[in-house]
Protein backbone atom coordinates (compact mmCIF):
# COMPACT_ATOMS: atom_id res chain seq x y z
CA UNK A 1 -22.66 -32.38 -4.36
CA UNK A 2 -19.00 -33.28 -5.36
CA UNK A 3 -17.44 -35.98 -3.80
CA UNK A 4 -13.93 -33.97 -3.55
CA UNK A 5 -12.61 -32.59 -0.77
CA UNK A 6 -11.08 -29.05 0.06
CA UNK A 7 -7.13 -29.18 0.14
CA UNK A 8 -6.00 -30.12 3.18
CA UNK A 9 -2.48 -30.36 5.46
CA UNK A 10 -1.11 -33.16 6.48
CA UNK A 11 -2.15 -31.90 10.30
CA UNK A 12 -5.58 -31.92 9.52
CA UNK A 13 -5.63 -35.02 8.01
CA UNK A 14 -4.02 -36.49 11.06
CA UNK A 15 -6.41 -34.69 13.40
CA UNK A 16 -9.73 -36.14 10.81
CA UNK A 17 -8.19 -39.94 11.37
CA UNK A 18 -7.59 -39.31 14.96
CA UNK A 19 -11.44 -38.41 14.74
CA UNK A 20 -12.06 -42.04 13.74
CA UNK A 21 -10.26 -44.28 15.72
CA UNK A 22 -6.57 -44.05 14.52
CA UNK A 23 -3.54 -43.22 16.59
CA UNK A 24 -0.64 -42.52 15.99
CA UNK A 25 2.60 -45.44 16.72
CA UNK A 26 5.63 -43.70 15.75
CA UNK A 27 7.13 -40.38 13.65
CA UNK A 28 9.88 -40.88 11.94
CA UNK A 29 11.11 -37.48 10.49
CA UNK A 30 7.71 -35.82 9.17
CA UNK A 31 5.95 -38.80 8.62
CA UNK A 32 3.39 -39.93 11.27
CA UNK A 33 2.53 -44.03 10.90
CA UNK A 34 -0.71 -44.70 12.13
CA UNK A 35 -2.91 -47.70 13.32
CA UNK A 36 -6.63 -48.47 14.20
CA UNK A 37 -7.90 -51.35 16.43
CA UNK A 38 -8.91 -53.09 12.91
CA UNK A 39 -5.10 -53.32 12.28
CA UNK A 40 -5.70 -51.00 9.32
CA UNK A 41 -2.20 -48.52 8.57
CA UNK A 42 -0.73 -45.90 6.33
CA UNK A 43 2.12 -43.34 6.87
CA UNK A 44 0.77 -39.59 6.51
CA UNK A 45 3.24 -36.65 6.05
CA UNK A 46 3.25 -33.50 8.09
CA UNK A 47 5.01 -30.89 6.08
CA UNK A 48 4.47 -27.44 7.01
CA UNK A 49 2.07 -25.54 5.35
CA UNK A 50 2.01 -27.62 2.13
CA UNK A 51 -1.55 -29.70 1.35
CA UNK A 52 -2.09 -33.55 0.51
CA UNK A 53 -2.46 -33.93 -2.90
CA UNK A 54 -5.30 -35.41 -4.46
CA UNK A 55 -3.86 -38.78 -5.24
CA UNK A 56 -1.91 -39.44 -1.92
CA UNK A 57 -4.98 -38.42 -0.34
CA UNK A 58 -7.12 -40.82 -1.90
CA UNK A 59 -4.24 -43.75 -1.19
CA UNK A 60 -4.12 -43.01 2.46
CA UNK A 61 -8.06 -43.22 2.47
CA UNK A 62 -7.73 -46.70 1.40
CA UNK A 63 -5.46 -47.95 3.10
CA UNK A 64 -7.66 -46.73 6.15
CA UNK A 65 -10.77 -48.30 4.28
CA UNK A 66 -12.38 -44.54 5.35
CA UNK A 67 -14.51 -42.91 2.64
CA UNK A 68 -14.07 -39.31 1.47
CA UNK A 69 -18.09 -38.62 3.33
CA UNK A 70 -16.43 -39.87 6.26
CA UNK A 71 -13.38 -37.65 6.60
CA UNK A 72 -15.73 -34.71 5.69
CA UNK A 73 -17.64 -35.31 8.94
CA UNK A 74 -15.40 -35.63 11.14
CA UNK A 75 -13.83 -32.31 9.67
């Protein structure tokens, strides 16, 4: 099975970290910065109806130290 992911919103992306232990601190226009216990943070942004692309998907997942099998759980 393919590690990839289905295109998703910025929303869902939000609600799949929520999932996991992040909240989010502050908005700032569109974009939503959020925090774990761990300390770990990224900024994701909430446009509607456009998708995450691939590559600022995979950035936020790192910064988050959360693996693609994990976000696909929790979604």
């Amino acid at each position: 099975m393919s590690d990839r992911l289905p295109r998703i919103t910025g929303k869902q992306l939000l609600a799949g970290l929520e999932a996991l232990g992040f909240e989010v601190v502050r908005v700032r226009g569109s974009h939503h910065f959020i925090r774990d216990h761990g300390g770990h943070t990224t900024i994701v942004p909430v446009h509607s109806g456009e998708t995450i692309g691939p590559g600022l998907l995979g950035k936020i997942l790192r910064d988050c130290e959360v693996t693609r099998g994990q976000l696909r759980e929790v979604l």
